[in-house]
C-alpha atoms as a PDB file:
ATOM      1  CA  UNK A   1      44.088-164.375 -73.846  1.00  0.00           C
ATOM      2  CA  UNK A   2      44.953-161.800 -71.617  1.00  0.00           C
ATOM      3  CA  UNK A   3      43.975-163.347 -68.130  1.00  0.00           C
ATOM      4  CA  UNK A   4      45.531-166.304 -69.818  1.00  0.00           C
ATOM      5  CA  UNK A   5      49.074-164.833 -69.537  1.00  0.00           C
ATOM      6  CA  UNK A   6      48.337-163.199 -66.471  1.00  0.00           C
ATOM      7  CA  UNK A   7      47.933-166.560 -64.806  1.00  0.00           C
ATOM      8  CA  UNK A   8      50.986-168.041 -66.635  1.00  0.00           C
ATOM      9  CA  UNK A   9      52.944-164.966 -65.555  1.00  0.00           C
ATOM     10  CA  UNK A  10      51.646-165.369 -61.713  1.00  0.00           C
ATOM     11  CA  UNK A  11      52.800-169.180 -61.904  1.00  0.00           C
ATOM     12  CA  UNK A  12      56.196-168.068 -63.409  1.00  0.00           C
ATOM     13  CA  UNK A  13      56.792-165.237 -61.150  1.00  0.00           C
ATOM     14  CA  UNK A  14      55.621-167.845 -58.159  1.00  0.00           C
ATOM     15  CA  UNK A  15      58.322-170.742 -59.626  1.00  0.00           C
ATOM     16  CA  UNK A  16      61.179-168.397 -59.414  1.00  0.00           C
ATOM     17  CA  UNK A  17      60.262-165.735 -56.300  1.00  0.00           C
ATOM     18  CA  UNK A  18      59.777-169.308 -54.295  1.00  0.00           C
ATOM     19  CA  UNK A  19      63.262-170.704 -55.922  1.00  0.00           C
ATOM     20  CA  UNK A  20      65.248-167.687 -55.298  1.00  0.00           C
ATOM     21  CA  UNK A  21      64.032-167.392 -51.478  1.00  0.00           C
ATOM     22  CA  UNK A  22      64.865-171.596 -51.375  1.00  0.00           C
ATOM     23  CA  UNK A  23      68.027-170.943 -52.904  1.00  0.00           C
ATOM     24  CA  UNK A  24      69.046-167.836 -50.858  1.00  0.00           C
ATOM     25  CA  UNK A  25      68.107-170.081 -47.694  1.00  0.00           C
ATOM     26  CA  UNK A  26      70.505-172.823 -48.648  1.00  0.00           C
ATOM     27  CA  UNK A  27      73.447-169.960 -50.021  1.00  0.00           C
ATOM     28  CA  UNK A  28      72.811-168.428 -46.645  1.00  0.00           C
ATOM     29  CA  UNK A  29      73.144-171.673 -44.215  1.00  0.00           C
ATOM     30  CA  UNK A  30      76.929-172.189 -45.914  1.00  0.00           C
ATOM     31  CA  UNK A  31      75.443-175.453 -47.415  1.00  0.00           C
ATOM     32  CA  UNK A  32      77.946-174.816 -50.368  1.00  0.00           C
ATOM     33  CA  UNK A  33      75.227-173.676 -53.904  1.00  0.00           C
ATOM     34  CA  UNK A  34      75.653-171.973 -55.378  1.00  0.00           C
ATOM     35  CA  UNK A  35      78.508-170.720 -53.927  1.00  0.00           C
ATOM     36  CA  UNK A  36      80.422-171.471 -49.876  1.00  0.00           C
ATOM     37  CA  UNK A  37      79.582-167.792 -48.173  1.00  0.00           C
ATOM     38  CA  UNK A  38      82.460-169.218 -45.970  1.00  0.00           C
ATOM     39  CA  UNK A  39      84.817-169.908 -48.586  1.00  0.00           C
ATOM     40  CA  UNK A  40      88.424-167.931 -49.232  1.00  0.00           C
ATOM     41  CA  UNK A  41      88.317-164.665 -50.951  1.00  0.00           C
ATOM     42  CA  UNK A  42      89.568-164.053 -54.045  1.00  0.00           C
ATOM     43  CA  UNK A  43      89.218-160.559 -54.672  1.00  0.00           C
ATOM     44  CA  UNK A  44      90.196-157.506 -52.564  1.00  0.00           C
ATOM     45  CA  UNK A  45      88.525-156.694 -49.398  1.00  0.00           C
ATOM     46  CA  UNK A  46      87.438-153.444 -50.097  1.00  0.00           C
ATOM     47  CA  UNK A  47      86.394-154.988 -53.583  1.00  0.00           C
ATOM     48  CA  UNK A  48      84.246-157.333 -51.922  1.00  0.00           C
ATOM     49  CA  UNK A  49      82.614-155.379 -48.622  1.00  0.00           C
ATOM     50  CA  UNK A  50      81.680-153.039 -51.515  1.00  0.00           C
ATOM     51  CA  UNK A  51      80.162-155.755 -53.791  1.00  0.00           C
ATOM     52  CA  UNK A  52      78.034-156.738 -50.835  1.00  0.00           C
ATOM     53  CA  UNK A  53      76.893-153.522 -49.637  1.00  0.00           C
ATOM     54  CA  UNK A  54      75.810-153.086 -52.944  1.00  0.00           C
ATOM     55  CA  UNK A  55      73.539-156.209 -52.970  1.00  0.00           C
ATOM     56  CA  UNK A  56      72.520-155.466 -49.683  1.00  0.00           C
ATOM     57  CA  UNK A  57      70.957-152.183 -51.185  1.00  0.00           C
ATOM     58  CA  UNK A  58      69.407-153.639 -53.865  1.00  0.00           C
ATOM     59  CA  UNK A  59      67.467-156.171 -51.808  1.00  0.00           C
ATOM     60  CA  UNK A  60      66.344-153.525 -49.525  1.00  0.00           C
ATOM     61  CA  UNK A  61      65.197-150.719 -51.966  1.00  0.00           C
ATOM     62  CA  UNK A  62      63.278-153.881 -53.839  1.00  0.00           C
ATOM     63  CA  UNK A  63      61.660-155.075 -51.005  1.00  0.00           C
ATOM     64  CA  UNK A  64      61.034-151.534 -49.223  1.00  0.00           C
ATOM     65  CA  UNK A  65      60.267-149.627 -52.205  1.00  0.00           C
ATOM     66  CA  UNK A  66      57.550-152.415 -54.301  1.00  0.00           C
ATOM     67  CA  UNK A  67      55.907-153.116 -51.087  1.00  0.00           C
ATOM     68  CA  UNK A  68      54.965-149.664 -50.704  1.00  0.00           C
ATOM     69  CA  UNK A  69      50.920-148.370 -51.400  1.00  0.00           C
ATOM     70  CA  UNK A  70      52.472-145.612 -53.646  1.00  0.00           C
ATOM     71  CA  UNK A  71      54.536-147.128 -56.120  1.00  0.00           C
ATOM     72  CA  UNK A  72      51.795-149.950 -55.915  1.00  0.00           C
ATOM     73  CA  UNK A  73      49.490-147.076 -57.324  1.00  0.00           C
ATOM     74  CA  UNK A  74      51.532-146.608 -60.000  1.00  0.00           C
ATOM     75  CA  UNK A  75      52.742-149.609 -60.990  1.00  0.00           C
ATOM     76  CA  UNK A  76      48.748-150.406 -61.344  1.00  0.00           C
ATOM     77  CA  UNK A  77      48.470-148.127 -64.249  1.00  0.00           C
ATOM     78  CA  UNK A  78      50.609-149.700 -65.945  1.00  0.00           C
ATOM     79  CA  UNK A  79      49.495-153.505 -65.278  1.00  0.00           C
ATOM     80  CA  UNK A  80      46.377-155.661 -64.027  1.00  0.00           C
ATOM     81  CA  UNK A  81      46.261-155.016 -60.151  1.00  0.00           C
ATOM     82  CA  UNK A  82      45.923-159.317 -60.731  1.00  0.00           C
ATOM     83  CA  UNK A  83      49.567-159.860 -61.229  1.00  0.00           C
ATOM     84  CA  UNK A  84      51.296-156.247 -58.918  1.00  0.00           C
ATOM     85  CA  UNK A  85      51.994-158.711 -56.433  1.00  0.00           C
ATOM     86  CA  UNK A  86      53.456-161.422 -58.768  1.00  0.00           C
ATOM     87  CA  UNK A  87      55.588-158.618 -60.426  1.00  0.00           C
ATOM     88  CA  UNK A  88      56.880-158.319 -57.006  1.00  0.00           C
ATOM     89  CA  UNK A  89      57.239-161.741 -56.036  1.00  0.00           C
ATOM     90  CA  UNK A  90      59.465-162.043 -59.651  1.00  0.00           C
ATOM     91  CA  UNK A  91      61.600-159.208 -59.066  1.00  0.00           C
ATOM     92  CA  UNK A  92      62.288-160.498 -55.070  1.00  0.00           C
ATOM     93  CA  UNK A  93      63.496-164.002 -56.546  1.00  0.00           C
ATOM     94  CA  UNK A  94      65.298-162.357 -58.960  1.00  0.00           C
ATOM     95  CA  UNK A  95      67.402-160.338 -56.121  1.00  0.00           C
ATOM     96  CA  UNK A  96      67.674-163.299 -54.103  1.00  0.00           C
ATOM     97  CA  UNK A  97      69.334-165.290 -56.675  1.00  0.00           C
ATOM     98  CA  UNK A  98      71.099-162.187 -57.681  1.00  0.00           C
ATOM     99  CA  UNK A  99      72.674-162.351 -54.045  1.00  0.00           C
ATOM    100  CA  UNK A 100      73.515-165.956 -54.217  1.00  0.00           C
ATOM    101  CA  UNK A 101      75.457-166.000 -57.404  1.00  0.00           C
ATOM    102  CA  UNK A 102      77.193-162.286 -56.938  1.00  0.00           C
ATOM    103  CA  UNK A 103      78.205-162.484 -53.209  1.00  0.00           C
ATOM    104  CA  UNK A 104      81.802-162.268 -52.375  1.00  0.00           C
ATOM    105  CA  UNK A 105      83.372-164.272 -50.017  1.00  0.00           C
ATOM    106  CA  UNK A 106      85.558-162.531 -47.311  1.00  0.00           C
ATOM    107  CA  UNK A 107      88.610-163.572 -45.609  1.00  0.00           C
ATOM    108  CA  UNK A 108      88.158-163.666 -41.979  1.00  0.00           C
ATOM    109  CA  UNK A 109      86.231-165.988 -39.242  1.00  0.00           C
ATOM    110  CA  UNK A 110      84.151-164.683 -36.288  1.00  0.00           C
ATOM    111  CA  UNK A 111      83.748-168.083 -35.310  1.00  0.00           C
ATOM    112  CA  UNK A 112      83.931-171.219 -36.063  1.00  0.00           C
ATOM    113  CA  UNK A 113      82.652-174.030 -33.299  1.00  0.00           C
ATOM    114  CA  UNK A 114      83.953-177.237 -33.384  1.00  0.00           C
ATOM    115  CA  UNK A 115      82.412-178.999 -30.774  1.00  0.00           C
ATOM    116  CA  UNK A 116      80.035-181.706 -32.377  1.00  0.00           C
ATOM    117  CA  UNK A 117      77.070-181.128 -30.180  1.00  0.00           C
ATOM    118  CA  UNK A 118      76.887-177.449 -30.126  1.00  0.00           C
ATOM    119  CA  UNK A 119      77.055-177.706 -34.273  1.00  0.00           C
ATOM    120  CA  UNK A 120      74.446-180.149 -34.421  1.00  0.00           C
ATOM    121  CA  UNK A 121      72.025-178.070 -31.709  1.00  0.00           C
ATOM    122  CA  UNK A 122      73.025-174.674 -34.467  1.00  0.00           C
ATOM    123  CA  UNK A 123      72.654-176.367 -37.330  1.00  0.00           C
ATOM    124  CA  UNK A 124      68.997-177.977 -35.702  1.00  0.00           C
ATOM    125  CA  UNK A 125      67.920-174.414 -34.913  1.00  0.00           C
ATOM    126  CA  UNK A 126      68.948-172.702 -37.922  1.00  0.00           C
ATOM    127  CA  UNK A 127      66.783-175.476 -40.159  1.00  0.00           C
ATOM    128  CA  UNK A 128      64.195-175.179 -37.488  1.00  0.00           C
ATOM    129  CA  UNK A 129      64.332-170.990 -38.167  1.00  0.00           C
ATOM    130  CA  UNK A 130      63.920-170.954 -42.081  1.00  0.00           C
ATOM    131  CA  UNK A 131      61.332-173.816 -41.399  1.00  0.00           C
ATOM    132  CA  UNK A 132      59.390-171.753 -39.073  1.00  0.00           C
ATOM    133  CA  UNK A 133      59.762-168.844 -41.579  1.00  0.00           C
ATOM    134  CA  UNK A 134      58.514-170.935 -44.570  1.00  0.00           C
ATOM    135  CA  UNK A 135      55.627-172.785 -42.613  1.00  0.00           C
ATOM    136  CA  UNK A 136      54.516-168.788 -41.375  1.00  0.00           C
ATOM    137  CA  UNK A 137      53.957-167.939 -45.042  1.00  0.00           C
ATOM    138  CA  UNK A 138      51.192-170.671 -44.855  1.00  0.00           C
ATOM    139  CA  UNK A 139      49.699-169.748 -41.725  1.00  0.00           C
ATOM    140  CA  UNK A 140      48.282-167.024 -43.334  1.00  0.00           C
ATOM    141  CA  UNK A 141      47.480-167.421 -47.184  1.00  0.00           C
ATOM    142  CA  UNK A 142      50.999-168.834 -48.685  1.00  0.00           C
ATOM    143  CA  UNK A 143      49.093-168.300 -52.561  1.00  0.00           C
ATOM    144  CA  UNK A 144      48.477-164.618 -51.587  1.00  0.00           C
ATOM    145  CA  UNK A 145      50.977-163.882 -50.575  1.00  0.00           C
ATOM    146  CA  UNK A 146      52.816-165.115 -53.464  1.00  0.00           C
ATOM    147  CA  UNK A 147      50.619-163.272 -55.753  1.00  0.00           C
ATOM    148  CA  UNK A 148      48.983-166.480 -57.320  1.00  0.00           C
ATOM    149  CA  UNK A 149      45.744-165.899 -55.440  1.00  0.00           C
ATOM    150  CA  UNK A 150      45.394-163.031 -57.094  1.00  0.00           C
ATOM    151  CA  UNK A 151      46.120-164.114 -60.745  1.00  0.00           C
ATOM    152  CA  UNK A 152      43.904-166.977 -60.613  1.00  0.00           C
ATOM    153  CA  UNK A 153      41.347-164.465 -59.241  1.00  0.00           C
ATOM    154  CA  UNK A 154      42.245-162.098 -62.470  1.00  0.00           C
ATOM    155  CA  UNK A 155      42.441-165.179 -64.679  1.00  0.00           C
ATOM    156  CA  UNK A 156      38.415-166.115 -64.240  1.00  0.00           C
ATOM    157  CA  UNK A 157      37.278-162.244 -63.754  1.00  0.00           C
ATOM    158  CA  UNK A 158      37.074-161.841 -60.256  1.00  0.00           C
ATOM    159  CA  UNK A 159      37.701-158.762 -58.428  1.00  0.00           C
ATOM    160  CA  UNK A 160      41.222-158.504 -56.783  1.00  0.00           C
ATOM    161  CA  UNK A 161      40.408-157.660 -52.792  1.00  0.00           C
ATOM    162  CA  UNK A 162      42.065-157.088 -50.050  1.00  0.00           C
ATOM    163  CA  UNK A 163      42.991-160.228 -47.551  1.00  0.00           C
ATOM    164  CA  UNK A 164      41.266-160.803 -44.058  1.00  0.00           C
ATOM    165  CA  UNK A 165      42.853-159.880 -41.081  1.00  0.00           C
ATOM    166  CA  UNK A 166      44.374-163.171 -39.459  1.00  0.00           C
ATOM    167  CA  UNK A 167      46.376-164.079 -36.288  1.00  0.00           C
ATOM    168  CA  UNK A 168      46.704-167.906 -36.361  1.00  0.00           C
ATOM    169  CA  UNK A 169      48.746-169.942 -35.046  1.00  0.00           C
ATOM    170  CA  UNK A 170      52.198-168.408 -34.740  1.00  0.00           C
ATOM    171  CA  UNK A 171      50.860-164.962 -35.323  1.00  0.00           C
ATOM    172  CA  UNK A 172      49.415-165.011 -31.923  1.00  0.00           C
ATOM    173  CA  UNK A 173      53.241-165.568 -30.667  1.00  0.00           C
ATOM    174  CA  UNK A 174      55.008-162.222 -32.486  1.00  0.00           C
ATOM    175  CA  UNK A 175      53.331-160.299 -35.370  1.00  0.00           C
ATOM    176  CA  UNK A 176      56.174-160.926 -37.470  1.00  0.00           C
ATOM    177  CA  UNK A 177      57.135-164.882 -37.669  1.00  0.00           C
ATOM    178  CA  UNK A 178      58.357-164.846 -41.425  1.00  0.00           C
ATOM    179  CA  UNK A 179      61.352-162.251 -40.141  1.00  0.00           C
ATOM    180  CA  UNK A 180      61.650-164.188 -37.131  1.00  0.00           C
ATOM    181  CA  UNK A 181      62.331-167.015 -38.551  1.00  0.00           C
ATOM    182  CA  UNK A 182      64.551-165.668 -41.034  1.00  0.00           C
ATOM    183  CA  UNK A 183      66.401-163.800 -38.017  1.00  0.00           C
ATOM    184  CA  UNK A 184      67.128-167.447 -36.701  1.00  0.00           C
ATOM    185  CA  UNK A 185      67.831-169.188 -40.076  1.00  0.00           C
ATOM    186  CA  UNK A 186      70.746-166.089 -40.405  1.00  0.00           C
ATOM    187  CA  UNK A 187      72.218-166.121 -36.977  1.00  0.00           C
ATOM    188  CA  UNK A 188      71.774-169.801 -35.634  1.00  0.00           C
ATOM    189  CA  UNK A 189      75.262-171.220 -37.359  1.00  0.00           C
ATOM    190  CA  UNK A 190      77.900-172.582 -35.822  1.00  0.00           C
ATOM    191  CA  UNK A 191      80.231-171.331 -38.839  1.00  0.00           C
ATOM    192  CA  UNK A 192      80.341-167.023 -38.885  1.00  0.00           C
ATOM    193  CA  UNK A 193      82.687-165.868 -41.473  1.00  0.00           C
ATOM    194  CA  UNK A 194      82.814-162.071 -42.565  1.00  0.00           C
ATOM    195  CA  UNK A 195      81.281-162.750 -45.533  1.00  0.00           C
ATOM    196  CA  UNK A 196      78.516-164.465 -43.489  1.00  0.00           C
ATOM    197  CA  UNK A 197      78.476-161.367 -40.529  1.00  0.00           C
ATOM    198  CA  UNK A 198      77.828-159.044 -43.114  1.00  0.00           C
ATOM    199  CA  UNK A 199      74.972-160.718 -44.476  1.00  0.00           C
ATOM    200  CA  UNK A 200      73.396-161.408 -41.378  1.00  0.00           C
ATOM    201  CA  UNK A 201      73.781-157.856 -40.332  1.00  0.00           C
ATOM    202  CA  UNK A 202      72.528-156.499 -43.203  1.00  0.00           C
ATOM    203  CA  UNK A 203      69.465-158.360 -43.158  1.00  0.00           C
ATOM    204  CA  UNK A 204      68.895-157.643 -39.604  1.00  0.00           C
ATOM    205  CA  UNK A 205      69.302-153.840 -40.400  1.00  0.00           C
ATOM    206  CA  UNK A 206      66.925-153.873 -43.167  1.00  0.00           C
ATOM    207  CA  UNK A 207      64.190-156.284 -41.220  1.00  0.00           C
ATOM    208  CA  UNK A 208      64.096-153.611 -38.347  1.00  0.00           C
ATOM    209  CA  UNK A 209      63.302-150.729 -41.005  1.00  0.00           C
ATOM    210  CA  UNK A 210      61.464-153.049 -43.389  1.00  0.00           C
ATOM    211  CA  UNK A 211      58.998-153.797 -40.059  1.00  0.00           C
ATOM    212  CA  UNK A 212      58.510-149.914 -39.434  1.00  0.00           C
ATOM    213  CA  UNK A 213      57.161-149.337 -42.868  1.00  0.00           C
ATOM    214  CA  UNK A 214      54.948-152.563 -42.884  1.00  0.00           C
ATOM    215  CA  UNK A 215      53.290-151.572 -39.774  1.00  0.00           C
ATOM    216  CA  UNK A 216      52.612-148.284 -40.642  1.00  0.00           C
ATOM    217  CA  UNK A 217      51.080-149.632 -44.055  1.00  0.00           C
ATOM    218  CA  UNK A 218      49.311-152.478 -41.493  1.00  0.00           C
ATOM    219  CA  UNK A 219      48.203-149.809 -39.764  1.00  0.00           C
ATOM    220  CA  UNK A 220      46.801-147.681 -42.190  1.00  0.00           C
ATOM    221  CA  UNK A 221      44.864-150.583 -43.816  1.00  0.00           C
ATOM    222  CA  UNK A 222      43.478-152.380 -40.874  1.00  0.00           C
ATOM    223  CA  UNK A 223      42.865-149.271 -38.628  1.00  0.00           C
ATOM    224  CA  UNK A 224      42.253-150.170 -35.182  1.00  0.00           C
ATOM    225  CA  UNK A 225      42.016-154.048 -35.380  1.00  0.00           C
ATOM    226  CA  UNK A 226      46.027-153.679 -36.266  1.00  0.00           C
ATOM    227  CA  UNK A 227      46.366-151.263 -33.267  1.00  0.00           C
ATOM    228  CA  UNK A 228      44.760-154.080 -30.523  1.00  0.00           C
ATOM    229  CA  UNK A 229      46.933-156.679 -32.398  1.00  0.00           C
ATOM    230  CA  UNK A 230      49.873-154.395 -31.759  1.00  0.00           C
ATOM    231  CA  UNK A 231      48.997-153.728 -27.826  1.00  0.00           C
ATOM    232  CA  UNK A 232      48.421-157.722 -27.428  1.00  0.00           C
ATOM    233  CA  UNK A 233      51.551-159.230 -29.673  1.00  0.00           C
ATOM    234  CA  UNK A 234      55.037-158.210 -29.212  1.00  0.00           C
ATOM    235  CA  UNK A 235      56.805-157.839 -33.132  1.00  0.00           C
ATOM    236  CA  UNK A 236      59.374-160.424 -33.069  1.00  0.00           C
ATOM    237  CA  UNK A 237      60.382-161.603 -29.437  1.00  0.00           C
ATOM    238  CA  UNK A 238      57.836-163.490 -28.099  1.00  0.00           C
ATOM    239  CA  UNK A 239      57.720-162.881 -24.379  1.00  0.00           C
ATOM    240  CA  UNK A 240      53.905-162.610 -23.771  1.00  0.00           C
ATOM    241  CA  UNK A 241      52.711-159.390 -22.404  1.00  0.00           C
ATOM    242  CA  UNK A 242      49.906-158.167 -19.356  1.00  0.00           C
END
C-alpha cells in the first residue's frame, strides 16, 4: 500500500510541479492568467516591490535549498528516497503558482514597442525560449527529472539510482538549456513593465547563483566527466569554444 501512495503522490506532485511551471510561463509572458504582470497597481509601491522581493526569496531558498545533497540527506530520513524528488517537484509548483496569484503589479513601463513586426519577432522568440526550455527537460529524462521515474521505480521495488551522464542534443550547445531558455522566455517581450523588470531580474539573479551551486553538486557527482563537459561547453551562451 505504501509504494501504492508513493506512486500516486509522484503523479500528484508531477500534475501540479508541471502546472505551476505552465502557469508561471503564461503569468510571466503578460498573457493575462491569472493575473496581467503589466496591469495598473493598486497598492503602494513600496507595498508591492516588497511583496515581490518576498516571492522572489521564497522561490530561490526553495529551489537552492531542496536541490541541495544535504538537506536531500535529511529529508531521506524522513521519506522514501522514491518520492525526495517529487516532494520537490510539489513544493516548486506550489511556489510557482504562489508567484502567479500573489504578484503585484507595479506602476511604471520600461518599454513598451509598438511597432507590429518587432512585437511579433518578441513575442516569436519569447514562445520559442520557454519552448526550448520545456523541450530541454526532455532531452535528458523529462520523468526524472520530475521525480516520476523514481516513484514508479519505488512503486515495483526497484532501487532508486543515480541518472547517466548525458549531453544530447542541445546540451552539446550550453550546459544549461532549461535556464537558457527560461532567460529568453523572461526577457524576449516587447511589453517591460516594473512589475515585469523585477521579475526578470530576479530570476536572472537567482539563475546565475542557482548555476554555481548546481555545478559544484555536478561536479562533485560526476567527477571528471563534468570537468571535460565544462572545458568543452560554455554554461549558457553558446559561442563554441577551441
Amino acid at each position: 500500500m505504501a509504494r501504492v501512495a508513493a506512486l500516486v503522490y509522484g503523479i500528484l506532485s508531477y500534475a501540479i510541479g508541471l502546472g505551476g511551471l505552465t502557469l508561471f510561463m503564461i503569468f510571466a509572458g503578460g498573457w493575462g492568467i491569472p493575473q496581467d504582470i503589466n496591469a495598473t497597481a493598486s497598492v503602494a509601491w513600496p507595498l508591492s516591490l516588497a511583496i515581490n522581493i518576498s516571492l522572489l526569496l521564497v522561490f530561490a531558498v526553495q529551489h537552492s535549498l531542496m536541490a541541495r545533497r544535504p538537506f536531500k540527506d535529511r529529508l531521506a530520513e524522513a521519506i522514501p528516497a522514491g518520492v525526495e524528488r517529487s516532494t520537490y517537484v510539489l513544493m516548486s509548483g506550489v511556489v510557482c503558482l504562489m508567484i502567479c496569484f500573489l504578484w503585484q503589479p507595479m506602476n511604471g513601463m520600461i518599454w513598451n514597442i509598438e511597432i507590429p513586426a518587432v512585437r511579433i519577432a518578441l513575442f516569436t522568440l519569447q514562445i520559442a525560449g520557454w519552448l526550448f526550455a520545456v523541450s530541454a527537460s526532455f532531452m535528458i529524462n523529462h520523468f526524472e527529472l520530475f521525480g516520476l521515474q523514481q516513484a514508479h521505480a519505488y512503486a515495483n521495488g526497484r532501487e532508486v539510482t543515480i541518472p547517466a551522464f548525458t549531453t544530447r542534443f542541445g546540451y552539446r550547445l550550453v550546459r544549461h538549456p532549461i535556464q537558457l531558455g527560461i532567460f529568453i522566455g523572461m526577457w524576449a517581450t516587447p511589453t517591460m513593465s516594473l512589475a515585469h523588470l523585477v521579475l526578470a531580474l530576479g530570476m536572472t539573479a537567482y539563475i546565475r547563483f542557482g548555476l554555481m551551486l548546481e555545478e559544484r553538486d555536478l561536479t562533485e557527482t560526476y567527477g571528471q566527466e563534468y570537468l571535460d563537459y565544462k572545458q568543452r561547453v560554455p554554461m549558457m551562451i553558446p559561442i563554441p569554444r577551441g
